[in-house]
Each structure stands twice: as C-alpha cells, then as structure tokens.
N, C-alpha and C. Protein backbone atom coordinates (compact mmCIF):
# COMPACT_ATOMS: atom_id res chain seq x y z
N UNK A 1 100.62 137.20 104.89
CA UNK A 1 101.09 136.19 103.95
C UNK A 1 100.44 134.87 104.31
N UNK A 2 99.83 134.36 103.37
CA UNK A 2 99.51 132.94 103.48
C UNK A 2 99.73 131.83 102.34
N UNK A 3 99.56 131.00 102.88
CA UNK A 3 99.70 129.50 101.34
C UNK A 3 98.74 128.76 101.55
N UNK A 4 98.63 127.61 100.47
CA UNK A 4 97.76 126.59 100.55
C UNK A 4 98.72 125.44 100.30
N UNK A 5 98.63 124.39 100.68
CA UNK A 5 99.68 123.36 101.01
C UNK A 5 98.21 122.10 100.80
N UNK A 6 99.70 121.35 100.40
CA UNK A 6 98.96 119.63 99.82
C UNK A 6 99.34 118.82 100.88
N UNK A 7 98.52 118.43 101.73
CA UNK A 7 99.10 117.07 102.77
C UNK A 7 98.39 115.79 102.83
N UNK A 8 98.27 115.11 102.37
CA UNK A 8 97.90 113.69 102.71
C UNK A 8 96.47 113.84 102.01
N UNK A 9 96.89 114.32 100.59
CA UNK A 9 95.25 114.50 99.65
C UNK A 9 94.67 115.68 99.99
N UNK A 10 94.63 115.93 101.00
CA UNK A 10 93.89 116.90 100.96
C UNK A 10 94.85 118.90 101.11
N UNK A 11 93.78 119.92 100.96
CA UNK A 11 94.62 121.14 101.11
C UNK A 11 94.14 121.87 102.36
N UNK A 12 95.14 122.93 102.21
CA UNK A 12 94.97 123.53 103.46
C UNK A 12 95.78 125.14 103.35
N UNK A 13 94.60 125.90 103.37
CA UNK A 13 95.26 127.25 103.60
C UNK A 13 95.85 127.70 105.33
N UNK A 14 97.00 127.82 105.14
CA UNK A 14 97.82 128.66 106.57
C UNK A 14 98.48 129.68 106.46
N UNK A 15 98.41 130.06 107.63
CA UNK A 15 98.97 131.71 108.14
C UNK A 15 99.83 131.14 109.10
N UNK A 16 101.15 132.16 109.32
CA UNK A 16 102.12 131.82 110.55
C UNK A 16 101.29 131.58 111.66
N UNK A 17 101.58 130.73 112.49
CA UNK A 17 100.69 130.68 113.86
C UNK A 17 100.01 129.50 113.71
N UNK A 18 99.08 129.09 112.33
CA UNK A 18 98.27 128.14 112.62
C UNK A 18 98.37 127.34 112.96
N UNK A 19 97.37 126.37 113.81
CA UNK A 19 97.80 124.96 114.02
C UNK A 19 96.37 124.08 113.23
N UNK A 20 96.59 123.17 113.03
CA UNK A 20 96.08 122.38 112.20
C UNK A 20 96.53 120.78 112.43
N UNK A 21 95.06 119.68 111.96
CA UNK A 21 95.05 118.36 112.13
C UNK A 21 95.52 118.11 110.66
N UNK A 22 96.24 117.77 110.12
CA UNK A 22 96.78 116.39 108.86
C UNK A 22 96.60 115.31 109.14
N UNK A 23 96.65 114.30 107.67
CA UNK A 23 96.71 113.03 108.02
C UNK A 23 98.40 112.70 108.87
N UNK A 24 98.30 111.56 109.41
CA UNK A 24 99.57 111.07 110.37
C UNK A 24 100.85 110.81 109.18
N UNK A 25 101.82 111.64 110.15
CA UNK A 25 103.17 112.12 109.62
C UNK A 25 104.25 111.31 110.50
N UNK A 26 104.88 110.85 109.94
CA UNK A 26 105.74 109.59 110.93
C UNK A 26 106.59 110.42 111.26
N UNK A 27 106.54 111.29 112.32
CA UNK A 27 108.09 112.29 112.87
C UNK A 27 107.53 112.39 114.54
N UNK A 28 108.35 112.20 115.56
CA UNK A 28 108.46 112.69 117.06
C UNK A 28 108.04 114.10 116.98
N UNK A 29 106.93 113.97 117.97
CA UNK A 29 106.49 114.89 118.48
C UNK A 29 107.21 116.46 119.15
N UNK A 30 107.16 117.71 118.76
CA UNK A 30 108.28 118.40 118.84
C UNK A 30 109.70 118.75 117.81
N UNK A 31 109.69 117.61 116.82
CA UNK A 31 110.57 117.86 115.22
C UNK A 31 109.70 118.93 114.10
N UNK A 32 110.47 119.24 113.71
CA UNK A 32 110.41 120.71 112.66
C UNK A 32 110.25 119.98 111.38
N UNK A 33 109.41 120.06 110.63
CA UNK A 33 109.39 119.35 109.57
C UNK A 33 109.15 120.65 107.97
N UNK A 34 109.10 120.22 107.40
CA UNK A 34 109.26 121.43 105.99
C UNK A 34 108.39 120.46 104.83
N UNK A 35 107.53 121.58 104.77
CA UNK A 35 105.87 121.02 103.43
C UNK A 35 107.02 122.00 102.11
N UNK A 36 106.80 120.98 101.36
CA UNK A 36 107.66 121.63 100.09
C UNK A 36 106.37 121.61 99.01
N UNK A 37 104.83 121.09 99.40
CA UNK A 37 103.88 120.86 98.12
C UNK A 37 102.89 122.14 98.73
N UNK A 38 103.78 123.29 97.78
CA UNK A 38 102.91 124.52 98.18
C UNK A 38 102.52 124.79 96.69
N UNK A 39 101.07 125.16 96.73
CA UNK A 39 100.34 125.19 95.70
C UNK A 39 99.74 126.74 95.37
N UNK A 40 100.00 127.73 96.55
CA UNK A 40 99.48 128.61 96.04
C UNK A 40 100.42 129.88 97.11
N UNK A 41 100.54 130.98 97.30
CA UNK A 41 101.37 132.02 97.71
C UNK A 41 101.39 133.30 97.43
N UNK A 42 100.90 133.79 98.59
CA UNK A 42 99.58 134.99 98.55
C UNK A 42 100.77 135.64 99.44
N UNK A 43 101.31 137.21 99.00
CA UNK A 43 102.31 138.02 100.02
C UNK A 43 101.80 139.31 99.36
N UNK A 44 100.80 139.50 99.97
CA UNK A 44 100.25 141.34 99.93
C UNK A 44 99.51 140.61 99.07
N UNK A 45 99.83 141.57 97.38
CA UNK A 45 98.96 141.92 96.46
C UNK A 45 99.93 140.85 95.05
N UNK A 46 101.10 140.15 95.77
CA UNK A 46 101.92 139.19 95.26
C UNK A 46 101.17 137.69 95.15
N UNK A 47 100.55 137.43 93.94
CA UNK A 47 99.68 136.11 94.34
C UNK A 47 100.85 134.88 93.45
N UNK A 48 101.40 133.73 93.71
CA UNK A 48 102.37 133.15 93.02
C UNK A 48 101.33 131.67 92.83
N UNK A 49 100.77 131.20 91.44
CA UNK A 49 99.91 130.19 91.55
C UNK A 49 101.23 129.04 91.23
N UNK A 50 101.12 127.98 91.29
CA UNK A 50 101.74 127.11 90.84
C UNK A 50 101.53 126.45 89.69
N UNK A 51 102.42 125.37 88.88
CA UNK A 51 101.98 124.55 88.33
C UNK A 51 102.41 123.36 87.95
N UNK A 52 102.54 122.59 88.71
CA UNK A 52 101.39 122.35 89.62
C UNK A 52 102.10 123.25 91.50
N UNK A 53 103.12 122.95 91.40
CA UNK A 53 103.35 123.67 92.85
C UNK A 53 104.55 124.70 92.43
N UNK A 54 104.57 125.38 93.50
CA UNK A 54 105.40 126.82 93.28
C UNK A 54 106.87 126.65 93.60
N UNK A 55 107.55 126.87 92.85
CA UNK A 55 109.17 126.70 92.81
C UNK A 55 110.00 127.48 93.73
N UNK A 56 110.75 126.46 95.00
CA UNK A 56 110.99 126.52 95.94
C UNK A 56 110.26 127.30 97.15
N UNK A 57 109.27 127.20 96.49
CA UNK A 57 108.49 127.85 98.61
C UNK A 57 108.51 126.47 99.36
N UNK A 58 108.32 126.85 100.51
CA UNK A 58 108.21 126.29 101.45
C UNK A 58 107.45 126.27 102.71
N UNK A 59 106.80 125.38 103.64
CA UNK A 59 106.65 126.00 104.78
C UNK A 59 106.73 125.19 105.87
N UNK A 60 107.53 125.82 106.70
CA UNK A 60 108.04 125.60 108.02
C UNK A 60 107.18 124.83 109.38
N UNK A 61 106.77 123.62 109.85
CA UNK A 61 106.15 123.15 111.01
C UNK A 61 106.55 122.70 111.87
N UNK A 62 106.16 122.71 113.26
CA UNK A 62 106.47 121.79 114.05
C UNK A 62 105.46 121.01 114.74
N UNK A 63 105.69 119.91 114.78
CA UNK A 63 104.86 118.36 115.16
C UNK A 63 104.26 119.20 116.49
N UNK A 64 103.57 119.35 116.58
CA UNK A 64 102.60 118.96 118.40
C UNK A 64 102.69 117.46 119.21
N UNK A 65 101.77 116.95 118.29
CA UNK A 65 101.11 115.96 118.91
C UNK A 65 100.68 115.28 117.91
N UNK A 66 100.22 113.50 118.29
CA UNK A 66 99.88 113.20 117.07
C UNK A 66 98.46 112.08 118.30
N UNK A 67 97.51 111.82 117.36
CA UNK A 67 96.35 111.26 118.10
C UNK A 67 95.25 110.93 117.02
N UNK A 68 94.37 110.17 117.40
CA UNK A 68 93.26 109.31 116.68
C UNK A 68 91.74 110.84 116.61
N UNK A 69 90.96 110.32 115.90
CA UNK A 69 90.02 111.43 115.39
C UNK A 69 88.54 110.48 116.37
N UNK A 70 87.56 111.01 116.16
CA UNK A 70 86.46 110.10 116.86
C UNK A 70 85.81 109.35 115.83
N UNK A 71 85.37 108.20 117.10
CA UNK A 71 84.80 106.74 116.12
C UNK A 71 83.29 107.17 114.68
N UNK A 72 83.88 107.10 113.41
CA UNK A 72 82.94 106.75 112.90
C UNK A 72 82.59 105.31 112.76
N UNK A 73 81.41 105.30 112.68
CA UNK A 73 80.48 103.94 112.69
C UNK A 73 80.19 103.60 111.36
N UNK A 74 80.24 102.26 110.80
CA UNK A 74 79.68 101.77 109.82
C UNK A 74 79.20 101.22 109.68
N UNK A 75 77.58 101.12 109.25
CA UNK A 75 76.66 99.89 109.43
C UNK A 75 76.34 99.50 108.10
N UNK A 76 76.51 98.29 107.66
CA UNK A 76 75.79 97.58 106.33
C UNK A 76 74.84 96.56 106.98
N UNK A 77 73.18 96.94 106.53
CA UNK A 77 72.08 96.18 107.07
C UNK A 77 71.47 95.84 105.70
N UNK A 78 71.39 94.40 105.49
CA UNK A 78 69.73 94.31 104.16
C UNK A 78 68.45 93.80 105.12
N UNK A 79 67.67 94.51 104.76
CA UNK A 79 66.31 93.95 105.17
C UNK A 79 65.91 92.85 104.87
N UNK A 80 64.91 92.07 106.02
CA UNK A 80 64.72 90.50 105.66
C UNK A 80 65.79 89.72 105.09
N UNK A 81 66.67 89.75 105.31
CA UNK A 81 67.74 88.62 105.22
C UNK A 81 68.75 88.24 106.29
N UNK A 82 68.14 89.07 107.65
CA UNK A 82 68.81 88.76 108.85
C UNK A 82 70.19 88.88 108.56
N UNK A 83 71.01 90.31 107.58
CA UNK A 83 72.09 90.75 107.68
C UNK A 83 72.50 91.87 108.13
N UNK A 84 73.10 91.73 109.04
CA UNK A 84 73.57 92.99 109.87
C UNK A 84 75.29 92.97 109.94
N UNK A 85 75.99 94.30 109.79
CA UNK A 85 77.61 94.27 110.14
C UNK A 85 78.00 95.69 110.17
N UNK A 86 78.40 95.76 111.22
CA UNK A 86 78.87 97.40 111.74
C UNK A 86 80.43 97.16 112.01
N UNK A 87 80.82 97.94 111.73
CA UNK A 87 82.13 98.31 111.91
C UNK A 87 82.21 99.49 112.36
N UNK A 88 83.67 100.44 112.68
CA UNK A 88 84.03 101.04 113.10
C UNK A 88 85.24 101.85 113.03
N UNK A 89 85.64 102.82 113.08
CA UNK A 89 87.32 103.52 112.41
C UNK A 89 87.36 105.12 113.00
N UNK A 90 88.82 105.10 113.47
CA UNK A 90 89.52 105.86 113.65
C UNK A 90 90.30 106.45 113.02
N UNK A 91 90.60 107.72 112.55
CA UNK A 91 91.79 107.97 111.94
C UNK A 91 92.23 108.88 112.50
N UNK A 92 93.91 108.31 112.04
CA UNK A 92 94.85 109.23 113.16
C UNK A 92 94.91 110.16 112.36
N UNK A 93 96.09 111.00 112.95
CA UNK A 93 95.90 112.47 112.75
C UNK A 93 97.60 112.78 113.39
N UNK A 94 98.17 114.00 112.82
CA UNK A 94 99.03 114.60 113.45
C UNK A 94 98.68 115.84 113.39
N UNK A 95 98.82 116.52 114.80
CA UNK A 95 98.82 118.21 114.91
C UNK A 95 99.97 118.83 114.59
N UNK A 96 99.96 120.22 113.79
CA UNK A 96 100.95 120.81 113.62
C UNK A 96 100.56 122.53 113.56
N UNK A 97 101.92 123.12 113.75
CA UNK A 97 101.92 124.30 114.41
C UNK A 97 102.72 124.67 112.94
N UNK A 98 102.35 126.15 112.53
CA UNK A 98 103.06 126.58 111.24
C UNK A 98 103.97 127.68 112.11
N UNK A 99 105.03 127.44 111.58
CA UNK A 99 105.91 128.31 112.56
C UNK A 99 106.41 130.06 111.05
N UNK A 100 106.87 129.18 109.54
CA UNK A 100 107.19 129.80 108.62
C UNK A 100 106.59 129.70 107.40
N UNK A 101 106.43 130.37 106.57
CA UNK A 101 106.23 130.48 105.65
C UNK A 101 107.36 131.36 104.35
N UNK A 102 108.04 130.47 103.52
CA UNK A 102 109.28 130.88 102.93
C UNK A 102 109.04 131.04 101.26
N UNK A 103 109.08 132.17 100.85
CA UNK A 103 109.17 131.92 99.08
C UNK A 103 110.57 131.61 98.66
N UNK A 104 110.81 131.79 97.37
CA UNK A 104 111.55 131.48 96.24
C UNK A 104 112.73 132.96 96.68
C-alpha cells in the first residue's frame, strides 16, 4: 500500500517505513502528526484517485528531526559595470518517519 501526499507544494509518494525531508513543520521533534492532503491511494489492485484529495484517508508521521538543507549560492554579476552580489540560503527542512497509512 502506498499514497502520494501534498506537503509544503510539493508531492511525495510513501510506503509505511519511509522517512523523508518536507518543507519545516512547526511540531517537537518526536510528535505524531497526521497528512490529511492525500491525493492518490494505491491498496493492491485498489487505486482511489482524488479530487482533488481522497475522502478521509490519511497518513500517519512522526517528526524525527528538523534541520537546514546545504548552502545554495546566488550570484547576480553584469559585466563591465563593476556589479557583483552573491547571496546565499538555506532551507530548513523537517524529517519524518511514515509510521501509517489509513483509508476511508
């Protein structure tokens, strides 16, 4: 059994077990949290599409850890005009562990 789930724009197919980076989820590290924007729900040969998401599934996580991603760099340079400006960014991230996966 697996789903595809909506988190922070972007999707994500999981299986019980997985763990996976999302964008940052404001919950303590170790809390159980529940994705209710399940978009798709695959059980055998049972495929449940949504529309837009599937009526009452669910799926079950718990927080890991939560931490920053590595530095991308941003440089804006024009030639001959002695302009240069780099910047720099992190984005956080929360880890999570799929513990369930629940239909309707």
């Amino acid at each position: 059994m697996y789903a595809v789930i909506k988190s922070g724009g972007k999707q994500y197919k999981v299986e019980k077990g997985d763990k996976l980076k999302v964008e940052k989820i404001d919950t303590e590290a170790g809390n159980n949290i529940d994705i209710s924007d399940v978009l798709l729900l695959v059980d055998g040969d049972n495929v449940t599409v949504g529309t837009p998401l599937v009526e009452g599934a669910k799926v079950s996580a718990t927080v890991e850890s939560h931490g920053r991603g590595r530095k991308v760099k941003i440089v804006k340079f024009k030639r001959r005009k002695h302009h240069r400006k780099q910047m720099g960014h992190r984005q956080a991230y929360t880890e999570i562990s799929i513990t369930d996966i629940a239909a309707s």
